[in-house]
Protein backbone atom coordinates (compact mmCIF):
# COMPACT_ATOMS: atom_id res chain seq x y z
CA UNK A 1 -9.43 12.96 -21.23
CA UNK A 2 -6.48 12.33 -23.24
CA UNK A 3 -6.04 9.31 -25.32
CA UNK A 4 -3.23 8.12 -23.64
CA UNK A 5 -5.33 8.00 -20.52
CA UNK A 6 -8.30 6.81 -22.46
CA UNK A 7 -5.78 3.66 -23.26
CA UNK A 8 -5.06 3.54 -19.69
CA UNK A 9 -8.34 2.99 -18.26
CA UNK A 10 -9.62 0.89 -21.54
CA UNK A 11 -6.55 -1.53 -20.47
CA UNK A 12 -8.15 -2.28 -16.99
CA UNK A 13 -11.57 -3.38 -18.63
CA UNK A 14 -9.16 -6.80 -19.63
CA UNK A 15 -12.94 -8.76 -20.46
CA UNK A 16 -13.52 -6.47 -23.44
CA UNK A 17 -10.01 -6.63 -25.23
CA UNK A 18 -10.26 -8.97 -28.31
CA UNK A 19 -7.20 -10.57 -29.54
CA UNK A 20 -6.82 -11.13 -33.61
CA UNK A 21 -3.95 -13.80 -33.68
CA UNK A 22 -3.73 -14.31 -37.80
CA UNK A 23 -0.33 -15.12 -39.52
CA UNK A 24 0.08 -11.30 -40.75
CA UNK A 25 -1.67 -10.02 -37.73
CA UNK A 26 -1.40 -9.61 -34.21
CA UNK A 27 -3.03 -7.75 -32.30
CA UNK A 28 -6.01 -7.00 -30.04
CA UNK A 29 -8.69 -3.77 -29.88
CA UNK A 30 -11.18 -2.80 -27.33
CA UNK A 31 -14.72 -4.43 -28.39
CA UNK A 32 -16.55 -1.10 -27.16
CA UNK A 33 -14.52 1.31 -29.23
CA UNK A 34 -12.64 -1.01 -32.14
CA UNK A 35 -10.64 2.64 -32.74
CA UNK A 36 -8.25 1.43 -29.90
CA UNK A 37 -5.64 -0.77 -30.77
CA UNK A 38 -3.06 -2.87 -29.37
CA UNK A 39 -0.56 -3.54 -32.21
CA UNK A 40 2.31 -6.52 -31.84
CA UNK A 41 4.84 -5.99 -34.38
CA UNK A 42 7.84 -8.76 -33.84
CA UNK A 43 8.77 -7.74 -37.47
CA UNK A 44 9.71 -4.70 -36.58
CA UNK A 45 11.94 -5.75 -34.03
CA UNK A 46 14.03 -7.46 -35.50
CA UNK A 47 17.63 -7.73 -35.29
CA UNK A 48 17.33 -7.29 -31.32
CA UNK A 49 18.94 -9.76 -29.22
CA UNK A 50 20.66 -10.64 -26.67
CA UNK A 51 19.53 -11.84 -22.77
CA UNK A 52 17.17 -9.90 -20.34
CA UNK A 53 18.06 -10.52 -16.63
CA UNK A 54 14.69 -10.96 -15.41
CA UNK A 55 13.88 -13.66 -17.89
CA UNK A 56 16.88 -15.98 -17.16
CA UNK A 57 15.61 -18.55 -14.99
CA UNK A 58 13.19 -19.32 -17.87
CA UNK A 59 13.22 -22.83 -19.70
CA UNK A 60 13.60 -20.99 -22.62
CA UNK A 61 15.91 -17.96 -21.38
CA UNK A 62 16.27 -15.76 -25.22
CA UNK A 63 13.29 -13.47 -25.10
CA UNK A 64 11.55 -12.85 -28.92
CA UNK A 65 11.59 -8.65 -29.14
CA UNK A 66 8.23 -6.93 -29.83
CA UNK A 67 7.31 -3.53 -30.56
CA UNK A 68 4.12 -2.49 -28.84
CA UNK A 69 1.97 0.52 -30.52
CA UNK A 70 -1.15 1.86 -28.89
CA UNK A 71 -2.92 3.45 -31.71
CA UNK A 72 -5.65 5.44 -32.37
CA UNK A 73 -7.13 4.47 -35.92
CA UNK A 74 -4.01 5.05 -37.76
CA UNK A 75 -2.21 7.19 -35.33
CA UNK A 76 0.67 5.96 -33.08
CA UNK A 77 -0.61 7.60 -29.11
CA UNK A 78 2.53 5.34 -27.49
CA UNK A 79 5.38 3.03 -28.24
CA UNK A 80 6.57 -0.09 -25.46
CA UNK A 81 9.35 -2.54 -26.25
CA UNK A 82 7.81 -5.89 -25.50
CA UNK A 83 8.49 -9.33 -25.18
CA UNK A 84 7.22 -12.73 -26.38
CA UNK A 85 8.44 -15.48 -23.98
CA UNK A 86 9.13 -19.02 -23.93
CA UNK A 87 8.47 -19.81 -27.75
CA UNK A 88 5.79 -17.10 -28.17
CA UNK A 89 3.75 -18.30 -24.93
CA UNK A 90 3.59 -15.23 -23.18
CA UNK A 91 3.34 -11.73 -23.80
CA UNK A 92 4.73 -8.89 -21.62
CA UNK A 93 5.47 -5.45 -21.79
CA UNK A 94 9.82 -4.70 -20.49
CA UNK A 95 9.46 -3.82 -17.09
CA UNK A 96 11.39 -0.82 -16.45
CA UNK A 97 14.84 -0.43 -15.03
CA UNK A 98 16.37 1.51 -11.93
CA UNK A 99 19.17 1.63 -9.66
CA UNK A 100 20.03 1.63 -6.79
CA UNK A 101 23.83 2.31 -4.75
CA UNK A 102 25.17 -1.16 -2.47
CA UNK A 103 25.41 2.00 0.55
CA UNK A 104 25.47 5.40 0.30
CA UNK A 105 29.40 5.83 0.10
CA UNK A 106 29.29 3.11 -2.03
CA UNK A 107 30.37 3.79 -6.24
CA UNK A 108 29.05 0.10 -7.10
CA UNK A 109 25.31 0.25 -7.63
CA UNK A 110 22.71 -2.60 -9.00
CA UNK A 111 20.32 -2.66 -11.87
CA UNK A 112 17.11 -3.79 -10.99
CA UNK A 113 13.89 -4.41 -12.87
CA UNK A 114 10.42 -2.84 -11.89
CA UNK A 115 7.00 -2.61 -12.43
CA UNK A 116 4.44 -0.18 -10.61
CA UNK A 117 1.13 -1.06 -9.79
CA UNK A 118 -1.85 0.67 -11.69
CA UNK A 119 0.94 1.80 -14.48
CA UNK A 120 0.29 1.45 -17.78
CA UNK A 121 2.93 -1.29 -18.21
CA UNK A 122 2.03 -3.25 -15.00
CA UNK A 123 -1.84 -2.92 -16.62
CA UNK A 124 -1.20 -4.47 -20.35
CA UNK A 125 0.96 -7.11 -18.29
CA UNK A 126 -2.56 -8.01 -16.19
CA UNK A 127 -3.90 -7.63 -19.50
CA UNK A 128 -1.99 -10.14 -22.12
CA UNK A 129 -2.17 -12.78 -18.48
CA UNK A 130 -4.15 -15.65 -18.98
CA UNK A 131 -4.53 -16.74 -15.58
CA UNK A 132 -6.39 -20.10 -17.09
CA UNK A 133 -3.97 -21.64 -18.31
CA UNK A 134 -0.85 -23.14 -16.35
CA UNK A 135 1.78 -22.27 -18.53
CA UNK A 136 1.20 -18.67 -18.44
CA UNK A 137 1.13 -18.82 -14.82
CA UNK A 138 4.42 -20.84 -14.23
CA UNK A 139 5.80 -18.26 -16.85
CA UNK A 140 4.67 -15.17 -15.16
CA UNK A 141 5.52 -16.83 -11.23
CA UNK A 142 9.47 -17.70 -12.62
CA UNK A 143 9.29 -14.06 -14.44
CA UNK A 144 8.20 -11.82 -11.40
CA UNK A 145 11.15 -14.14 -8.86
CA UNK A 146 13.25 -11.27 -10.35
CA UNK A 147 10.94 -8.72 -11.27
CA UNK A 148 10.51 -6.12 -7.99
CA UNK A 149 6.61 -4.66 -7.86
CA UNK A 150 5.83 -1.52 -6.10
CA UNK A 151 2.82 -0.21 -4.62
CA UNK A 152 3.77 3.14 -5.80
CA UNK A 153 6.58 5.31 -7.14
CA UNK A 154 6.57 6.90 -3.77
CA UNK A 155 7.34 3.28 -2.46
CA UNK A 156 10.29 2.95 -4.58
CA UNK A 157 11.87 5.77 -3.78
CA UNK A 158 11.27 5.19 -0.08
CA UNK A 159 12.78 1.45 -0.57
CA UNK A 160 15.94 2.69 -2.50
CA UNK A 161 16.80 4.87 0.50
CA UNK A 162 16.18 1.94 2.51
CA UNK A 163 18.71 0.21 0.43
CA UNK A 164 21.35 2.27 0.33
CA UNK A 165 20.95 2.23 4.36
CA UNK A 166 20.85 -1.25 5.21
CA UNK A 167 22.68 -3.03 2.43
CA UNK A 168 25.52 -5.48 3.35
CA UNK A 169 27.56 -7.20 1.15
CA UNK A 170 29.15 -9.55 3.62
CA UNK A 171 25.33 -10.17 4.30
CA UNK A 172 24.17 -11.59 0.92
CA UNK A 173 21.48 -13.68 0.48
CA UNK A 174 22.84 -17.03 -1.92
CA UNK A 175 19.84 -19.18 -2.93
CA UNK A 176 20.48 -22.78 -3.86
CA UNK A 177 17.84 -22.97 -6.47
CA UNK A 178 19.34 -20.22 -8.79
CA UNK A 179 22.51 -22.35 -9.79
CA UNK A 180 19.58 -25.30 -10.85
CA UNK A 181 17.46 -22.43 -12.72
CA UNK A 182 20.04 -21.21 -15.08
CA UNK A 183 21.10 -24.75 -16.99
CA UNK A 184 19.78 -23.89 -19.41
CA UNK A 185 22.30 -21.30 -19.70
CA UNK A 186 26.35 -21.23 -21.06
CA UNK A 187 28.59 -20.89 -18.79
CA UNK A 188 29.89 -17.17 -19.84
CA UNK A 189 26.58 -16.22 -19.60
CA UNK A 190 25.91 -17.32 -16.12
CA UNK A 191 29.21 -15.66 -15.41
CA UNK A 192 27.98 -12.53 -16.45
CA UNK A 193 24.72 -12.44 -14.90
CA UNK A 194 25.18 -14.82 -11.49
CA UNK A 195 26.16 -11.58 -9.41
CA UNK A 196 22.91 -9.10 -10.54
CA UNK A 197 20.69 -11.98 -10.03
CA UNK A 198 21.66 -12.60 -6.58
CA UNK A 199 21.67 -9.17 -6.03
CA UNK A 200 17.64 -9.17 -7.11
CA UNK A 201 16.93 -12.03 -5.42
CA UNK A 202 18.19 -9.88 -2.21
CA UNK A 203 16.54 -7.21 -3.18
CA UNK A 204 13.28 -9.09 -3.38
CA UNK A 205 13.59 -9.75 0.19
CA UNK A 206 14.46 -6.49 1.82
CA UNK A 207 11.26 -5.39 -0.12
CA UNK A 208 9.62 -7.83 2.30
CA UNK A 209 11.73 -6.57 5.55
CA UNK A 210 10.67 -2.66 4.37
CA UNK A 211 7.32 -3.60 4.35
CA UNK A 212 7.12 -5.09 7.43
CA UNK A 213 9.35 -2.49 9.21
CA UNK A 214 7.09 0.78 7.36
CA UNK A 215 3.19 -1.38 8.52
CA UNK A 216 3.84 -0.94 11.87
CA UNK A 217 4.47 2.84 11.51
CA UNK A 218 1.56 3.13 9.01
CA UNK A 219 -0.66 1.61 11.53
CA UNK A 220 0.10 3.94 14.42
């Protein structure tokens, strides 16, 4: 077994991960083979900035940058850009990002944020969660409103065809709450993002409608 997959199935033990918070450290190793390490280096990132859309409708909307290393002793296996959110409460890795075309002889196309069940970055997300305490789980519940999760990649790939088939501009979905959600925001900036984050939020719910429309067939 490769490290990298040794890391991959070490993240899913989340009761045996040991977190070293110190003011020159951070970072957490696996208590039944200290040789694995999850290093959080917000030093090193420094000098990124700027907005992520998923994080927006945050009360704190500016994400802190982190650069995750899973190491081996002293060697580097894998880097992940990370995030600290809401003044250092919460700890994810960057979902990843995709697209998708508004019809299939449609140019425009929207960006859209992802995780994928059982992948490593969906696991160290489980894995940095702290279900016990009620900030991290408003943080993670107003995080994942614009964060699609798949079962599979299969399932992605099946939904952006899905997509591309059934989207509708004239059709959009507006919610009410988002205009209340991004105060915290300047004007320019809501500007910029308003349109991808309605387009998410409509994307969230066709994920619903594929679902239901594929169960049926599954079930046959």
């Amino acid at each position: 077994m490769s490290f990298i997959d040794r890391f991959s199935a070490y993240i899913q033990d989340k009761n045996n991960w040991i977190m070293n918070n110190s003011i020159d450290d951070d970072y957490m190793y696996y208590d039944l083979d200290p040789s694995f390490l999850l290093i959080h280096n917000y030093k090193s990132a420094y000098g990124k900035t700027g907005y992520v859309v998923y994080a927006l409708n945050l009360i704190n909307p500016k994400p802190n940058w982190v650069d995750i290393y899973l190491k081996y002793n002293n060697t580097i296996i894998k880097h992940i850009d990370g995030l600290y959110l809401e003044d250092m409460n919460y700890l994810t890795p960057c979902p990843n990002m995709d697209s998708v075309k508004k019809g299939y002889w449609q140019d425009e196309s929207i960006v859209f944020p992802y995780f994928v069940k059982n992948s490593l970055e969906y696991n160290l997300n489980i894995l940095y969660f702290n279900e016990l305490e009620y900030i991290q789980r408003t943080i993670r519940k107003n995080l994942f409103e614009n964060i699609l999760v798949f079962e599979s990649i299969e399932e992605k790939n099946d939904f952006k065809e899905y997509v591309e088939f059934k989207w509708n501009s004239e059709n959009a979905f507006v919610y009410d709450f988002l205009e209340n959600n991004l105060i915290n925001l300047d004007e320019q900036t809501v500007i910029a993002y308003k349109e991808q984050l309605l387009d998410i939020a409509k994307l969230q719910k066709m994920l619903n409608e594929f679902r239901s429309c594929i169960k049926p067939i599954q079930q046959a």
